[in-house]
Protein backbone atom coordinates (compact mmCIF):
# COMPACT_ATOMS: atom_id res chain seq x y z
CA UNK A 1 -21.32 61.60 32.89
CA UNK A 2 -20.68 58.82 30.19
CA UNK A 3 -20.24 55.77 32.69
CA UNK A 4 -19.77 51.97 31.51
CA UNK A 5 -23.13 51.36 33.25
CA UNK A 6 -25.06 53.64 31.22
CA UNK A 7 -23.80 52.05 28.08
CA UNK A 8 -24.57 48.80 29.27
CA UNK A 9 -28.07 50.38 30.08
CA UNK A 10 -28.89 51.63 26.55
CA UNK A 11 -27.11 48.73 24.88
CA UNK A 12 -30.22 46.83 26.64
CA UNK A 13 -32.62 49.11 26.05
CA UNK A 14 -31.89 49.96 21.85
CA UNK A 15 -32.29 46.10 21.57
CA UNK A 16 -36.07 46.29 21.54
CA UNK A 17 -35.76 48.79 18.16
CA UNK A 18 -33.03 48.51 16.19
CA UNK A 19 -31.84 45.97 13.30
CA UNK A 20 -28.84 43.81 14.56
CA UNK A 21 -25.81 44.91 12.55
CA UNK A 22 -22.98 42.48 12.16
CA UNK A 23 -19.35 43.56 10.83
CA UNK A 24 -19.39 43.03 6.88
CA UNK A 25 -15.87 41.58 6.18
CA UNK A 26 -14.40 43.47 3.12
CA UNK A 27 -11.75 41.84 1.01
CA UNK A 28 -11.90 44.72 -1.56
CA UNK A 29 -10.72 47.50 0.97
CA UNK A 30 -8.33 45.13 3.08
CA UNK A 31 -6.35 44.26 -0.11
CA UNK A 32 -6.76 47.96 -0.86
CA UNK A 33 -5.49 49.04 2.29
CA UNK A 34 -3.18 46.07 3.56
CA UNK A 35 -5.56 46.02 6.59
CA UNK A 36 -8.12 43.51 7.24
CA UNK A 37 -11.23 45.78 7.37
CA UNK A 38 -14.84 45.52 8.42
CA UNK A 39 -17.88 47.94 8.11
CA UNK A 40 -20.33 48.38 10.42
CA UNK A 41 -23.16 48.44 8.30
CA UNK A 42 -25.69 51.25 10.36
CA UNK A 43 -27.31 51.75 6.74
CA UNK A 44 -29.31 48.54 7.40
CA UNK A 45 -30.75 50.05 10.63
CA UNK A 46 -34.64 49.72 10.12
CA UNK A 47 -34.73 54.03 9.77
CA UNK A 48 -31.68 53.69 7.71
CA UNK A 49 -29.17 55.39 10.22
CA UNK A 50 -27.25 55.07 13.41
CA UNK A 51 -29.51 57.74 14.75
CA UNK A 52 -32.25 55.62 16.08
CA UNK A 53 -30.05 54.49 18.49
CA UNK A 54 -29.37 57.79 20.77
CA UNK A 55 -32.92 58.91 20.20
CA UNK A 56 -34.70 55.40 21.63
CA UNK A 57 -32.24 55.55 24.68
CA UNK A 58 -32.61 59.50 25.46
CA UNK A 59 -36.33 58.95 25.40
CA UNK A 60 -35.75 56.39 27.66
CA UNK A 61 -34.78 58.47 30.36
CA UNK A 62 -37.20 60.71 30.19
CA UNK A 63 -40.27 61.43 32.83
CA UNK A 64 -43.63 60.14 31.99
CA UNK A 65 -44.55 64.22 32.46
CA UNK A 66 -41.51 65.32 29.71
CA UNK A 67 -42.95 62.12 27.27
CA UNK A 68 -46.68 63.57 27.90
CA UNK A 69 -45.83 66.63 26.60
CA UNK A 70 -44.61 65.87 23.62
CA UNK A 71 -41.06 65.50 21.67
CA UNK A 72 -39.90 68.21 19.40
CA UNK A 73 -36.39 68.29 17.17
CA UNK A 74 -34.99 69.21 14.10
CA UNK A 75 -33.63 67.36 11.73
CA UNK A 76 -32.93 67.57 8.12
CA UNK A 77 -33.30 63.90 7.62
CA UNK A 78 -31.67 60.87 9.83
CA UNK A 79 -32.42 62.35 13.21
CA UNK A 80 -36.01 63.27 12.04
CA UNK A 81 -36.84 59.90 11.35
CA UNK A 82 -34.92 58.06 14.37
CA UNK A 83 -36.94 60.33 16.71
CA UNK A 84 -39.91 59.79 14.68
CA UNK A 85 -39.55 55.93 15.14
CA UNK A 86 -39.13 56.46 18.33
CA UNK A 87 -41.49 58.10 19.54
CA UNK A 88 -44.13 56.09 17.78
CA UNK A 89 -42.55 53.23 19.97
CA UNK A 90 -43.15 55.08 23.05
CA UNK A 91 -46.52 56.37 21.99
CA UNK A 92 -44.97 60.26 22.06
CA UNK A 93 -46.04 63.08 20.17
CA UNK A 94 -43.42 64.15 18.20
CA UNK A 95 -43.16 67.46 16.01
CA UNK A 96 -40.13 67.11 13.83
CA UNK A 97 -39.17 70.62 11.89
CA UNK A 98 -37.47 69.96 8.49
CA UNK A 99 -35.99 72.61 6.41
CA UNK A 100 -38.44 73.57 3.34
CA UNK A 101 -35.61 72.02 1.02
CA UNK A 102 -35.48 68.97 2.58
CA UNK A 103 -36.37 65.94 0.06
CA UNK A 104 -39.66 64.98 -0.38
CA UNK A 105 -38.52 61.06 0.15
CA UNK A 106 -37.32 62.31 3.92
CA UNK A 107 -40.32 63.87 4.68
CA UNK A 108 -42.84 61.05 3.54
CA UNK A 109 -40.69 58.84 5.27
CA UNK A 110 -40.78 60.57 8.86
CA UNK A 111 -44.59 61.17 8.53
CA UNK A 112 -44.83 57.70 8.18
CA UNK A 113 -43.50 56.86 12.06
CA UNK A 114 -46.63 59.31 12.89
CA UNK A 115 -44.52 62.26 13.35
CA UNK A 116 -45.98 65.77 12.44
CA UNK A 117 -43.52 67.63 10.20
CA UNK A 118 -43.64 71.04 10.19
CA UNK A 119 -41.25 72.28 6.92
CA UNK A 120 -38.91 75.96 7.94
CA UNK A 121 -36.16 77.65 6.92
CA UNK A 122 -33.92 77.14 4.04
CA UNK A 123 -31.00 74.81 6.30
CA UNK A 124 -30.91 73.00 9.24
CA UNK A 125 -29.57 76.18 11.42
CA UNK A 126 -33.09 78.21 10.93
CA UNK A 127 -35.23 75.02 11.26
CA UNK A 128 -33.48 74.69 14.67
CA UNK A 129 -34.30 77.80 15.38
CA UNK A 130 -37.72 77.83 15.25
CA UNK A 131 -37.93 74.08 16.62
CA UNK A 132 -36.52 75.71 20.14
CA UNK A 133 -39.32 78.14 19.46
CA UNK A 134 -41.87 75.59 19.19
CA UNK A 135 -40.77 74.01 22.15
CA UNK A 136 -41.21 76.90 24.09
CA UNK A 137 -44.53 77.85 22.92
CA UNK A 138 -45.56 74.52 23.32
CA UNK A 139 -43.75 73.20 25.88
CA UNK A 140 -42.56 70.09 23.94
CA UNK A 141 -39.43 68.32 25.12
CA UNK A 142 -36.22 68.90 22.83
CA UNK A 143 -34.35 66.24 21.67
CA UNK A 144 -31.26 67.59 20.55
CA UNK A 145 -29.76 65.77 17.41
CA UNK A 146 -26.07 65.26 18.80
CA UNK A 147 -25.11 67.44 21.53
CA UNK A 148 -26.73 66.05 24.39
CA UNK A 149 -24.93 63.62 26.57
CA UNK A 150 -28.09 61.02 26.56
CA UNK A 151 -28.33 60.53 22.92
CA UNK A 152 -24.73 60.53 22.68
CA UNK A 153 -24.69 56.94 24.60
CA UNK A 154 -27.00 55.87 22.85
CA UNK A 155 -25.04 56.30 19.79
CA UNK A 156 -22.44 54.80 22.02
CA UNK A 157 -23.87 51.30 21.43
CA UNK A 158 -22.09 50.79 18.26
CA UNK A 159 -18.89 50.38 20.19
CA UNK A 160 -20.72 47.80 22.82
CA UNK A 161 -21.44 45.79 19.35
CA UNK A 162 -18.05 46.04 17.78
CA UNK A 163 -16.13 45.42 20.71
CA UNK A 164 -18.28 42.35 21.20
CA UNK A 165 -18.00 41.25 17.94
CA UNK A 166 -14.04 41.86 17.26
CA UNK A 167 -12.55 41.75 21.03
CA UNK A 168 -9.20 42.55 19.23
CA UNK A 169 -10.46 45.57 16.86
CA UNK A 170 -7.20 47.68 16.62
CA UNK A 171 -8.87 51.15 15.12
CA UNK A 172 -12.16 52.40 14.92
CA UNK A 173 -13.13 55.13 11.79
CA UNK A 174 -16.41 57.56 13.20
CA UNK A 175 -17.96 59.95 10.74
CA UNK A 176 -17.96 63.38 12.75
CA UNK A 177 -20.72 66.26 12.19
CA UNK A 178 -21.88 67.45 15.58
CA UNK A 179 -20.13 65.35 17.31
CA UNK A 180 -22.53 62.85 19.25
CA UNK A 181 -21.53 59.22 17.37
CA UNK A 182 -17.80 60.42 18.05
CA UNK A 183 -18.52 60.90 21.75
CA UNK A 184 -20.55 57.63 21.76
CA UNK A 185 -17.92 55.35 20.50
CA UNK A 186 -15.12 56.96 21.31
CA UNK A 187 -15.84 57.12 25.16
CA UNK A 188 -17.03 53.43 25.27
CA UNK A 189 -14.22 52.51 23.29
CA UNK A 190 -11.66 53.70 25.29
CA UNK A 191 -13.30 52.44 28.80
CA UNK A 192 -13.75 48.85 27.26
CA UNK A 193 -10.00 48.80 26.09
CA UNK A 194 -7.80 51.88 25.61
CA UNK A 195 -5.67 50.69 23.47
CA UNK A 196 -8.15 51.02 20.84
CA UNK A 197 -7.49 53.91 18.66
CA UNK A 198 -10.79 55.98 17.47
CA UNK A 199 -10.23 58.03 14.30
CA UNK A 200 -13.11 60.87 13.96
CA UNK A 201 -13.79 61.58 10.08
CA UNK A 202 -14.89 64.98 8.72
CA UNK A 203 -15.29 66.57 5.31
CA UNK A 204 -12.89 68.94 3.91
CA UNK A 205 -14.93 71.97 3.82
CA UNK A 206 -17.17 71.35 6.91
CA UNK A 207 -14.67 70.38 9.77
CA UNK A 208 -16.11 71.92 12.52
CA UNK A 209 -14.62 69.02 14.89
CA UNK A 210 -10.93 69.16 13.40
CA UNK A 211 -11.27 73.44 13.39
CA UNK A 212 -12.23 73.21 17.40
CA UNK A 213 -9.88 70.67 18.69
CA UNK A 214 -7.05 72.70 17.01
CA UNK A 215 -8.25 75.97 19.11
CA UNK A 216 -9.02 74.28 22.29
CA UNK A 217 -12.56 75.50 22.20
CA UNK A 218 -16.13 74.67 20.26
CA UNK A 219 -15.72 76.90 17.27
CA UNK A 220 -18.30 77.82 14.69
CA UNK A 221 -17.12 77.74 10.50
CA UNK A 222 -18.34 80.58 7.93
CA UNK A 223 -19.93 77.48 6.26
CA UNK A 224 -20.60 74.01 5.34
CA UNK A 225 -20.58 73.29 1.77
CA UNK A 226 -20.57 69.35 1.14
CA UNK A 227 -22.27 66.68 -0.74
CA UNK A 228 -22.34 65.19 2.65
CA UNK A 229 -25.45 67.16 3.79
CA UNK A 230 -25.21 64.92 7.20
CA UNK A 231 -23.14 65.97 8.54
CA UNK A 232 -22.37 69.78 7.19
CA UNK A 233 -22.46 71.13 10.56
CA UNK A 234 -21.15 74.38 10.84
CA UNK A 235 -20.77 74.33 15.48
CA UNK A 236 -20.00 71.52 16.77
CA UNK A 237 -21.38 70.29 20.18
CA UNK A 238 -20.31 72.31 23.43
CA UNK A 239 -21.46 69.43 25.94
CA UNK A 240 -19.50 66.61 24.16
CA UNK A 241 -16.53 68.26 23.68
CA UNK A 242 -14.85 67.44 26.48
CA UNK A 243 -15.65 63.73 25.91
CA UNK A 244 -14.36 64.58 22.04
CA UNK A 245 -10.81 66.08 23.66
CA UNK A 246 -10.26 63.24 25.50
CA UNK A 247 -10.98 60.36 23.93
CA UNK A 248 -10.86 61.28 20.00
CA UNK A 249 -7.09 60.12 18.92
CA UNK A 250 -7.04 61.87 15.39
CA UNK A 251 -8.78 63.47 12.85
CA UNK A 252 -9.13 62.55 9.22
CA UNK A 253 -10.30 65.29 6.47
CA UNK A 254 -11.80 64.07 2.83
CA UNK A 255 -12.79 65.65 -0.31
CA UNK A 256 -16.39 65.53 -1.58
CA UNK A 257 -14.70 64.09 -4.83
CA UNK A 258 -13.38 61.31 -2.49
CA UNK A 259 -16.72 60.40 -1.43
CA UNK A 260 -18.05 60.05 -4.95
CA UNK A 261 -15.80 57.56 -5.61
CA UNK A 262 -16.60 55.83 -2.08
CA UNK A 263 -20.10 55.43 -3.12
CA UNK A 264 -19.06 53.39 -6.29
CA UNK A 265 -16.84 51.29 -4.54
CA UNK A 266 -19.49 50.13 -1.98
CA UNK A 267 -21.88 49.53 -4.61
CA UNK A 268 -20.12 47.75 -6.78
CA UNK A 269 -18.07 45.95 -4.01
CA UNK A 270 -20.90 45.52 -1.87
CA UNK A 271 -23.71 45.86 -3.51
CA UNK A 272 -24.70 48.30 -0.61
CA UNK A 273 -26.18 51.80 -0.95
CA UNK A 274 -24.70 54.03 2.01
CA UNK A 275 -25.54 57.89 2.07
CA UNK A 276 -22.51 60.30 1.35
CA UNK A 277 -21.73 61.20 5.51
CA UNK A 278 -21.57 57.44 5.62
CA UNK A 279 -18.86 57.18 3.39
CA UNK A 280 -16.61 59.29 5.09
CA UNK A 281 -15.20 56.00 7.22
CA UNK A 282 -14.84 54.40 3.59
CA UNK A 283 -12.97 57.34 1.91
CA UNK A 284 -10.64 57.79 4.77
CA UNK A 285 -8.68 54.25 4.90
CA UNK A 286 -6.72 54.86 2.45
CA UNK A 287 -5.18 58.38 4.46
CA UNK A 288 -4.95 55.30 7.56
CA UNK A 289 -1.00 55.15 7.73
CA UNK A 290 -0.92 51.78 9.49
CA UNK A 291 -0.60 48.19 8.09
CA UNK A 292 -1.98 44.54 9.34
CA UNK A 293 -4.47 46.28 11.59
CA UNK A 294 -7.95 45.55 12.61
CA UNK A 295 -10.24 48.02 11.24
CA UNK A 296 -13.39 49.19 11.42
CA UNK A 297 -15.29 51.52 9.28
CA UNK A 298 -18.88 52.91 11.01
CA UNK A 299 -21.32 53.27 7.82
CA UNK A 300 -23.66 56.01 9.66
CA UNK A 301 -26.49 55.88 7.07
CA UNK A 302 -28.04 54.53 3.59
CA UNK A 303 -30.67 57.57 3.23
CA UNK A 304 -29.69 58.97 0.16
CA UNK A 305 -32.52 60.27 -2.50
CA UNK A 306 -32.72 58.43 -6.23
CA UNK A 307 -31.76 62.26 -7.82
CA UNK A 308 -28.70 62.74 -5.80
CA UNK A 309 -27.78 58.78 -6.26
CA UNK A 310 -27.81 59.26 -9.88
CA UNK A 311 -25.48 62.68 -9.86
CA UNK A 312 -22.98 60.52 -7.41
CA UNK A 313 -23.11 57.92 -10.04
CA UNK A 314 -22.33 59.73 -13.29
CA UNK A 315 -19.79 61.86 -11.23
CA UNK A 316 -18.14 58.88 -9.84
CA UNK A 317 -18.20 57.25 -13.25
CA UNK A 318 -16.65 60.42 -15.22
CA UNK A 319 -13.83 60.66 -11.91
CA UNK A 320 -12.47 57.17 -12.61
CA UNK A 321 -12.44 57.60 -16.39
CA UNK A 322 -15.17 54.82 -17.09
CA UNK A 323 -17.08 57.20 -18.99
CA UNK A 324 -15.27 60.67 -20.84
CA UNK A 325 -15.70 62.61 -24.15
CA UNK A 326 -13.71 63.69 -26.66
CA UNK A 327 -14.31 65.70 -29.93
CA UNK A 328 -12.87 65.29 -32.92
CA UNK A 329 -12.88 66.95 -36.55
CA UNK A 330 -13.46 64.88 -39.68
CA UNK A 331 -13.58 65.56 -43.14
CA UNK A 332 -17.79 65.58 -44.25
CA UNK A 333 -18.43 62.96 -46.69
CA UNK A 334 -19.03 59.43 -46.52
CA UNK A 335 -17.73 56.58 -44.38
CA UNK A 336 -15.67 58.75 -41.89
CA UNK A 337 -18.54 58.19 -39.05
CA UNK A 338 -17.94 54.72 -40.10
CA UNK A 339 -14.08 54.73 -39.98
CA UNK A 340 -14.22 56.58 -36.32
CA UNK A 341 -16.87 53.83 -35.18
CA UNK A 342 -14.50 51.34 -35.64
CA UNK A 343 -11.63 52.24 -34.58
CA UNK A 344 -13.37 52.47 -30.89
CA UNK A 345 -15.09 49.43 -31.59
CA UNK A 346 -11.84 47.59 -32.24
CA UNK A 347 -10.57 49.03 -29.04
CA UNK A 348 -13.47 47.62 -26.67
CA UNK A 349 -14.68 51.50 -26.30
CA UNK A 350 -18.73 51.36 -25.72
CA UNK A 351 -20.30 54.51 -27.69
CA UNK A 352 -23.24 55.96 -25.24
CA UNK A 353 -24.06 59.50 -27.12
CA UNK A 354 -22.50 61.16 -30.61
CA UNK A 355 -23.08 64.51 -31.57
CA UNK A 356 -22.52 65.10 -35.60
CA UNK A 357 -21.92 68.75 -35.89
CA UNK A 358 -22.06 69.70 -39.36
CA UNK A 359 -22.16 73.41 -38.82
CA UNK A 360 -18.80 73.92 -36.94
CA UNK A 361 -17.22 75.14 -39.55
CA UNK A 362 -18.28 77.27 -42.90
CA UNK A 363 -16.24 75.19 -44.78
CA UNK A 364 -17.78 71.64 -44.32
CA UNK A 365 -15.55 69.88 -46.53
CA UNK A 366 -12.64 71.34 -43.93
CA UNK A 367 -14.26 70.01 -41.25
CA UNK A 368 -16.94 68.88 -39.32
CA UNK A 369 -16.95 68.28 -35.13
CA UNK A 370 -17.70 64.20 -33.86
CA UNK A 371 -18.53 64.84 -30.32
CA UNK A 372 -18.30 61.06 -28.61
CA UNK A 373 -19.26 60.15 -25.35
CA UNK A 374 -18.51 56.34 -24.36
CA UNK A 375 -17.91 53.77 -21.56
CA UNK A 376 -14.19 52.77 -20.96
CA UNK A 377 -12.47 50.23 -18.15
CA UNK A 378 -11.07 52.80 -16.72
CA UNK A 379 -7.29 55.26 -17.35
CA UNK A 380 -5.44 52.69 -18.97
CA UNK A 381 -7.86 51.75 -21.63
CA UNK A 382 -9.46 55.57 -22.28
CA UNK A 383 -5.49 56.44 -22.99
CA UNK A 384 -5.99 53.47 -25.14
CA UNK A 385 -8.69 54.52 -26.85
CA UNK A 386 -7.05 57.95 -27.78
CA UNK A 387 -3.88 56.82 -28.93
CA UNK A 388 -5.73 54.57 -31.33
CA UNK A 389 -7.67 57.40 -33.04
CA UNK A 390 -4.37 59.70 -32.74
CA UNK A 391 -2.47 56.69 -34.86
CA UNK A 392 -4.95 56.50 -37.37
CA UNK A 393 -4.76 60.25 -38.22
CA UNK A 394 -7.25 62.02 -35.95
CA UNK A 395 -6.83 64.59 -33.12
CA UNK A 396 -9.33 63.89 -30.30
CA UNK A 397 -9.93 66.94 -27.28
CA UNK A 398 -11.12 66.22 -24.42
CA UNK A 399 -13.93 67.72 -23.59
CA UNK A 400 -16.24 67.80 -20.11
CA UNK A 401 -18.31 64.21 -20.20
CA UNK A 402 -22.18 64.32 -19.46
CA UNK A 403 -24.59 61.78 -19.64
């Protein structure tokens, strides 16, 4: 059972490992939202996730005998290294199986809390797999990423800390994969005050949580495609339901494209990175249908990879029109380059790439194709931009922006 006392038991007991993580006030999203909201900044735990939390506590409550032999789990990043940490804390063995894809940034970084990674599988699903294998052969104690009722108050502690923090907190936004922060916060939440309302977040096209509590039963999806690889689960967990059926008020859905935009937002905003499963709190307050409310968005995780970082960025970039491309066709002789130029230039447009295509056409006196990528402000001043080269005779098309 999730009981107040065990909550006030692992809130203790996380204290000796994890980074203290006060609410971040944020005047962008309040005036955004007409909510005063506050983010729980988990991306500046000291493994860069939430997930330290429910691993330190369940390993807590294990026998010396269980500890002695050795902890095994699988994790395609955040739990990996939270049980890693751990572990190393305790002075456990622990065998962490990774998928073969999993970046090499994740990997380096759990092998650096001592933990022996052992790389299987193409996804998280077949790395389980054989982890449960391993821990058979082996006899190496599991620790289950999210559906196990231990970890799951350990996660739990989040709610201790924003309770304490904002006595008067009206809703709390959860990111939802498996389920185990939802169960955490939710159930602590509600026993602390239940007036408190606790909003689970998914993605669109991996909602295993939303998919289950409409059917009244744990249900597994055909798939889990999302940038938000953390939480792409495909089953949620069968222990925690209950806990998720009781105590979960609603469920938000958001697009991937929505979390590309997040992640701008809280860099430029906040100057914070925050992994794309994180952002799910972010990109859901503006679906919140509720005014002059206390607010607070859980930021799971910052562990995001420099590669995938930079695709979020140019993406996010290209969504809000800051940077686009157009083509257009220009007479070839001298000065028209020129004359193009400057009518962006007199427009504030900043030219990034051009593309002089003298071959577009067998007649080059007809034509030639400008291809012009460039930095705008945003809608408002790409429309600008266009309807300045339209007045001065020229035909732009828009065409798919790269960097």
């Amino acid at each position: 059972m999730l009981t107040l006392e065990a909550f006030e038991e692992a809130s203790e007991c996380v204290k000796q490992v994890i980074q203290e993580t006060k609410l971040v006030y944020s005047e962008y999203f309040s005036a955004q939202t007409g909510n005063k909201v506050y983010l729980k900044a988990e991306n500046m735990q000291v493994t860069g996730a939430y997930k330290i939390r429910g691993a330190y506590y369940k390993i807590s409550t294990l026998t010396e005998e269980e500890r002695a032999r050795g902890l095994i789990a699988a994790s395609a990043g955040n739990h990996a290294q939270g049980v890693a940490y751990a572990a190393k804390a305790y002075g456990c063995k622990a065998v962490i199986v990774m998928p073969a894809t999993t970046p090499l940034m994740k990997v380096n970084r759990t092998k650096s809390y001592g933990a022996e990674v052992v790389l299987y599988g193409d996804v998280y699903d077949e790395a389980c797999e054989y982890a449960y294998k391993l821990a058979e052969e082996n006899g190496y104690t599991f620790i289950h990423p999210f559906d196990d009722l231990a970890v799951a108050t350990g996660q739990g502690t989040i709610a201790m800390e924003i309770v304490k923090e904002l006595p008067l907190v009206d809703y709390i936004l959860v990111p939802i994969g498996g389920g185990g922060l939802a169960t955490g916060i939710s159930t602590l939440a509600k026993l602390l005050n239940p007036k408190i309302k606790v909003i689970g977040v998914e993605p669109e096209e991996a909602a295993c949580m939303k998919a289950s509590l409409e059917n009244g039963k744990v249900v597994t999806l055909p798939s889990a495609n999302t940038i938000a690889d953390g939480t792409a689960v495909k089953t949620p967990g069968v222990n925690i339901f209950p806990y998720i059926q009781q105590n979960i008020d609603d469920i938000i859905t958001v697009s991937d494209d929505e979390l590309i935009v997040a992640f701008l937002d809280m860099v430029e905003n906040h100057k914070m990175i925050v992994e794309n499963s994180g952002l799910l709190t972010v990109a859901a307050l503006k679906h919140l249908d509720v005014k002059n409310k206390k607010v607070v968005a859980v930021l799971s995780g910052g562990n995001m990879d420099v590669i995938t970082m930079a695709s979020v960025v140019q993406h996010g970039l290209i969504q809000r029109d800051r940077i686009f491309t157009i083509s257009v066709l220009l007479p070839d002789r001298p000065g028209e380059l020129v004359r193009v130029a400057t009518i962006i230039a007199e427009e504030q447009g900043n030219v990034i790439k051009l593309d002089h295509n003298q071959f577009v056409s067998t007649n080059r006196n007809a034509a030639v194709e400008l291809t012009i990528t460039m930095e705008a402000f945003g809608t408002e001043h790409k429309t600008r931009i266009i309807h300045a080269l339209r007045s001065h005779g020229y035909e732009p098309n828009l065409k798919l922006a790269s960097l």
